[in-house]
Every structure is written in structure tokens, then in C-alpha cells.
N, C-alpha and C. Protein backbone atom coordinates (compact mmCIF):
# COMPACT_ATOMS: atom_id res chain seq x y z
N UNK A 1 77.35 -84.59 90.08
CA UNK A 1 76.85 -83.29 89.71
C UNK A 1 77.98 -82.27 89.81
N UNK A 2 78.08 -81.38 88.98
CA UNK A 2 79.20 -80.31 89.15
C UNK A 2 78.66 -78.78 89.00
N UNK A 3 79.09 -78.17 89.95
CA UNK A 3 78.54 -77.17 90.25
C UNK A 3 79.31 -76.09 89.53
N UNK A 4 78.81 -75.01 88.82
CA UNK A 4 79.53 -74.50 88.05
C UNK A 4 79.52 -72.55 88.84
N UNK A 5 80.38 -72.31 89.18
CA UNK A 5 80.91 -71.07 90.25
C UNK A 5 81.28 -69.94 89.49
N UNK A 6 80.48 -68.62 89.38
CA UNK A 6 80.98 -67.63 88.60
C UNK A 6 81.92 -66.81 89.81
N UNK A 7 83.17 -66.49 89.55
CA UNK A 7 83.80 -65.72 90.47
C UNK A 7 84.12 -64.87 89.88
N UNK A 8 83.55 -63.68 89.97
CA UNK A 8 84.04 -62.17 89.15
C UNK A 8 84.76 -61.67 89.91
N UNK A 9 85.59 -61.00 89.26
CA UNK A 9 87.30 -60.19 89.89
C UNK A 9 86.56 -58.26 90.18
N UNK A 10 86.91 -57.62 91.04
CA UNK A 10 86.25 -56.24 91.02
C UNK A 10 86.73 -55.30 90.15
N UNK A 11 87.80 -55.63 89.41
CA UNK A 11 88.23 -54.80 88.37
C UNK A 11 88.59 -56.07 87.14
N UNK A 12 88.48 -55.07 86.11
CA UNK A 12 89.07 -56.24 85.02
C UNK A 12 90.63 -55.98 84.40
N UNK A 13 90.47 -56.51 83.32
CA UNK A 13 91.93 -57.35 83.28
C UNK A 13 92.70 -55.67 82.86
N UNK A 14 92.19 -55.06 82.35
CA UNK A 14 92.56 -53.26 82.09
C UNK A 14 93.07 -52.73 82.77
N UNK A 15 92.13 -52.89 84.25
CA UNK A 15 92.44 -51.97 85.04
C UNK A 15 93.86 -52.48 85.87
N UNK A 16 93.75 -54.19 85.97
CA UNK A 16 94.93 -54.25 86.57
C UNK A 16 96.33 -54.17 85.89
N UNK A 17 96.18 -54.22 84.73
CA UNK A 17 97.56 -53.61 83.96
C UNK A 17 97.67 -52.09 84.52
N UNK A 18 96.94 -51.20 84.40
CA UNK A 18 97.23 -49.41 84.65
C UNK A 18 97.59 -50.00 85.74
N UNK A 19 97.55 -50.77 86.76
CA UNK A 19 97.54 -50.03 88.05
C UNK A 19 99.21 -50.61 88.20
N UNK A 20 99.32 -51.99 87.60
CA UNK A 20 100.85 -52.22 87.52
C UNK A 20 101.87 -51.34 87.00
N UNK A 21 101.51 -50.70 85.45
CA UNK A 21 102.16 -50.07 85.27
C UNK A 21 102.44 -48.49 85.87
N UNK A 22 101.11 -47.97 87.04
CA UNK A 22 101.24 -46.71 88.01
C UNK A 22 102.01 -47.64 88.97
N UNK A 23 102.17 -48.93 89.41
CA UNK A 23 103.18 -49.12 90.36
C UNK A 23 104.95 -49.11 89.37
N UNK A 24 104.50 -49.71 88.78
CA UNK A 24 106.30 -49.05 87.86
C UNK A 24 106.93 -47.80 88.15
N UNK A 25 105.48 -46.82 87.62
CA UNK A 25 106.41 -45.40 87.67
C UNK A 25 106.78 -45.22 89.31
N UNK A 26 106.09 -45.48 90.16
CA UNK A 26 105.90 -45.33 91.65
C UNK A 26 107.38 -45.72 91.89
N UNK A 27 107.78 -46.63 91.67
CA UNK A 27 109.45 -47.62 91.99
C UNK A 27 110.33 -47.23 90.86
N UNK A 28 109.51 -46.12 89.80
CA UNK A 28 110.88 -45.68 89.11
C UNK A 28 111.12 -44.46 89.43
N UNK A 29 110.52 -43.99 90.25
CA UNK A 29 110.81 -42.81 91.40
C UNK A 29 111.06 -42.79 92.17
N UNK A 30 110.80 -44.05 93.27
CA UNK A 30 111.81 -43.86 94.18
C UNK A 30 113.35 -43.60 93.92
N UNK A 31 113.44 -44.95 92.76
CA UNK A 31 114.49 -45.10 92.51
C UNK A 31 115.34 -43.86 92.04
N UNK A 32 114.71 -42.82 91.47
CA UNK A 32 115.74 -41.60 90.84
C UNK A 32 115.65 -40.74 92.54
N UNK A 33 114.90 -41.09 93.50
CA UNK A 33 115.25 -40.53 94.66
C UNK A 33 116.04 -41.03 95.51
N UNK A 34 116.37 -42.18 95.43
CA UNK A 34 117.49 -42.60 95.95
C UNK A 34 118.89 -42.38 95.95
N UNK A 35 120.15 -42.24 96.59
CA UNK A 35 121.44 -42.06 96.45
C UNK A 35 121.75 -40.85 96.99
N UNK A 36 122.77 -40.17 96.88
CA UNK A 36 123.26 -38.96 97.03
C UNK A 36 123.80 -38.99 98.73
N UNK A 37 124.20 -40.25 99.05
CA UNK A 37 125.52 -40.38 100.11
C UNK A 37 126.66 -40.06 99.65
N UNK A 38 127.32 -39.59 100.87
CA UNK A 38 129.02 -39.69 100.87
C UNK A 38 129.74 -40.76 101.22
N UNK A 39 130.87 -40.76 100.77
CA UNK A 39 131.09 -42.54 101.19
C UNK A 39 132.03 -41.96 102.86
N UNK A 40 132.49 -40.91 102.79
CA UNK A 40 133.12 -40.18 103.83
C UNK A 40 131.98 -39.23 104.95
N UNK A 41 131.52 -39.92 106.16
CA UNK A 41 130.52 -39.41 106.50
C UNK A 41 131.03 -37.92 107.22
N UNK A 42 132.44 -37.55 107.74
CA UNK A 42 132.70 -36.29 107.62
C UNK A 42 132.13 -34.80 106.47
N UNK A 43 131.76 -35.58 104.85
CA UNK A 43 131.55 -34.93 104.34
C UNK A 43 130.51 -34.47 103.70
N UNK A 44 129.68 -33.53 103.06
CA UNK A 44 128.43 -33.08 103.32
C UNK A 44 128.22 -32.14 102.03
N UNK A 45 127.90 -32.83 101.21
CA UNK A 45 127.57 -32.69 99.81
C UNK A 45 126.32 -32.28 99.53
N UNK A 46 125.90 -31.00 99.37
CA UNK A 46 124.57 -30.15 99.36
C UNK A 46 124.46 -30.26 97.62
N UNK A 47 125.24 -30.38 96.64
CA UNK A 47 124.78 -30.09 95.64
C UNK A 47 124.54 -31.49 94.91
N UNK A 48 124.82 -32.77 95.45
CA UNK A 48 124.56 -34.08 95.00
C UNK A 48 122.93 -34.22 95.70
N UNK A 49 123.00 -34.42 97.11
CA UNK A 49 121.81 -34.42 97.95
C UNK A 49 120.56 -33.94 97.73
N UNK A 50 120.94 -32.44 97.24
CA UNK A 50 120.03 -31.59 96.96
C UNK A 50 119.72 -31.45 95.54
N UNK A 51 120.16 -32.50 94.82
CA UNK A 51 119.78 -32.23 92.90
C UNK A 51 118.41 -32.25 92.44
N UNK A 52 118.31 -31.57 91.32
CA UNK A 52 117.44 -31.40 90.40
C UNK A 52 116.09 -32.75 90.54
N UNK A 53 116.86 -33.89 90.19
CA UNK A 53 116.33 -35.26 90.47
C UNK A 53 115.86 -35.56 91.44
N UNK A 54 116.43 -35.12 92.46
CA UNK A 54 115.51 -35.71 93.83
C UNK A 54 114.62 -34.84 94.25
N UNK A 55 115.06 -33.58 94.30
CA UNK A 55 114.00 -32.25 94.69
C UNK A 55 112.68 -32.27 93.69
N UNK A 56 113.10 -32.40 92.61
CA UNK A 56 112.17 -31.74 91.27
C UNK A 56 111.80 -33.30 90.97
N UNK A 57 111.96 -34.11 90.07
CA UNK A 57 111.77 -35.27 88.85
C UNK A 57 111.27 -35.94 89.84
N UNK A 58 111.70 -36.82 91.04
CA UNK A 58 111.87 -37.94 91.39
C UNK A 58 109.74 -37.75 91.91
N UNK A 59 109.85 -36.59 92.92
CA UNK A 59 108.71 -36.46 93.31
C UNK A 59 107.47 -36.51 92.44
N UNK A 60 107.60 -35.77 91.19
CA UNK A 60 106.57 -35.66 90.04
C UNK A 60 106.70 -37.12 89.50
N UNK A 61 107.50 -37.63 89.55
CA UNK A 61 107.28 -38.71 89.03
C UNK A 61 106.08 -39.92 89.48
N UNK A 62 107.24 -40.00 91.15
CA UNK A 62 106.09 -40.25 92.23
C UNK A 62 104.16 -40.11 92.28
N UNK A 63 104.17 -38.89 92.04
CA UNK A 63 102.84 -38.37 91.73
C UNK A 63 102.09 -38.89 90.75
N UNK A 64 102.77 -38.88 89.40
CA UNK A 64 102.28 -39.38 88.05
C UNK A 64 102.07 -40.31 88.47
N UNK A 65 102.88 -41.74 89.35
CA UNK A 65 102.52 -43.31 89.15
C UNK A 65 101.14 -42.80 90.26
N UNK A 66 101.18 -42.33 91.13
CA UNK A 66 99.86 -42.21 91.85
C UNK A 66 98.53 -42.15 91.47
N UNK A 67 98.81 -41.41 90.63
CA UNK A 67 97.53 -40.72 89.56
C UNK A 67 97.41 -41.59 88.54
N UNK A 68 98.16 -42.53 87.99
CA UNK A 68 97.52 -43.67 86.82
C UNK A 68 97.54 -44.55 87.80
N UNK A 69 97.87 -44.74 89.05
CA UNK A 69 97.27 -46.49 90.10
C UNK A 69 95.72 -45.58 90.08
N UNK A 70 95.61 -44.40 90.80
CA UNK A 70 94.40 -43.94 90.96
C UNK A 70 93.58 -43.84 89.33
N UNK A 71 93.76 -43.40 88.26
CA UNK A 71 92.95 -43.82 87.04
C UNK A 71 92.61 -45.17 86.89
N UNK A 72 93.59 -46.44 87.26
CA UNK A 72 93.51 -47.66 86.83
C UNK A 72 92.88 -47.98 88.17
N UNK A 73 92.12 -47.29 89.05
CA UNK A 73 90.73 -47.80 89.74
C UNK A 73 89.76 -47.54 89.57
N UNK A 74 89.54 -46.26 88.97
CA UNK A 74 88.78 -45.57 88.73
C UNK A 74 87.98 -46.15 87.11
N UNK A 75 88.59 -46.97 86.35
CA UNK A 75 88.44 -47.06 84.99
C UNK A 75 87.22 -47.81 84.78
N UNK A 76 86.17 -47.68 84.25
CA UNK A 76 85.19 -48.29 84.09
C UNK A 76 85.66 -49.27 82.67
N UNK A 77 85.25 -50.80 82.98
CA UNK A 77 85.44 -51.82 82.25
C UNK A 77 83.97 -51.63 81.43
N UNK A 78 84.58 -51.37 79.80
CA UNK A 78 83.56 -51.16 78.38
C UNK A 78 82.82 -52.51 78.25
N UNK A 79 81.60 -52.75 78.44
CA UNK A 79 80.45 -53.99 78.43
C UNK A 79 80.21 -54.03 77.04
């Protein structure tokens, strides 16, 4: 006799693409927040450290992947 097992997943196959691709942006923000060492630790570089990219972009970016992982839970799968 073979027993036949329905195992439903709590999201479907939709939602787990958004949420991969909100983890993309998530790690493509860290990544523009990363860097801005000196290779000379005497020296102290406020305008690399402190750029546009890390202050401004990197964070919004951050946010955006947050907000499509959070849509791609939120997404109701179309019956």
C-alpha cells in the first residue's frame, strides 16, 4: 500500500523568489557599505569614510531589500 502525503510549503514558489531577490538587494548594500579603510592606520580619512555611498545609498538600499523580503511575505499566492 502507498500512502500518498500532501506537504504544502507556507509560501509559494512567488513568494520565495521576492524574498531572494529582497535578500540580494540586502547584500548589495552591505556591500556598497563596506570599505573606506586606510591602509596607514595613523591616517584618518573623513571624506572616503564618510561618502555619499555609505551615509546616503548603501542604507536606502538596505531598506528597499527589507521592504521587498517584507512584501515577498506578505504576498498572497493567486488560487
Amino acid at each position: 500500500m502507498s500512502k500518498t502525503s500532501s506537504f504544502n510549503f507556507a509560501l509559494s514558489k512567488k513568494n520565495y523568489l521576492v524574498i531572494v531577490i529582497g535578500l540580494v538587494v540586502i547584500t548589495l548594500g552591505y556591500i556598497l557599505m563596506s570599505g573606506g579603510g586606510s591602509p596607514d592606520p595613523n591616517t584618518f580619512n573623513a571624506d572616503e569614510l564618510f561618502s555619499a555611498r555609505r551615509i546616503t545609498l548603501a542604507p536606502i538600499t538596505i531598506l528597499i531589500g527589507y521592504a521587498i523580503v517584507g512584501y515577498g511575505i506578505m504576498l498572497r499566492p493567486k488560487n
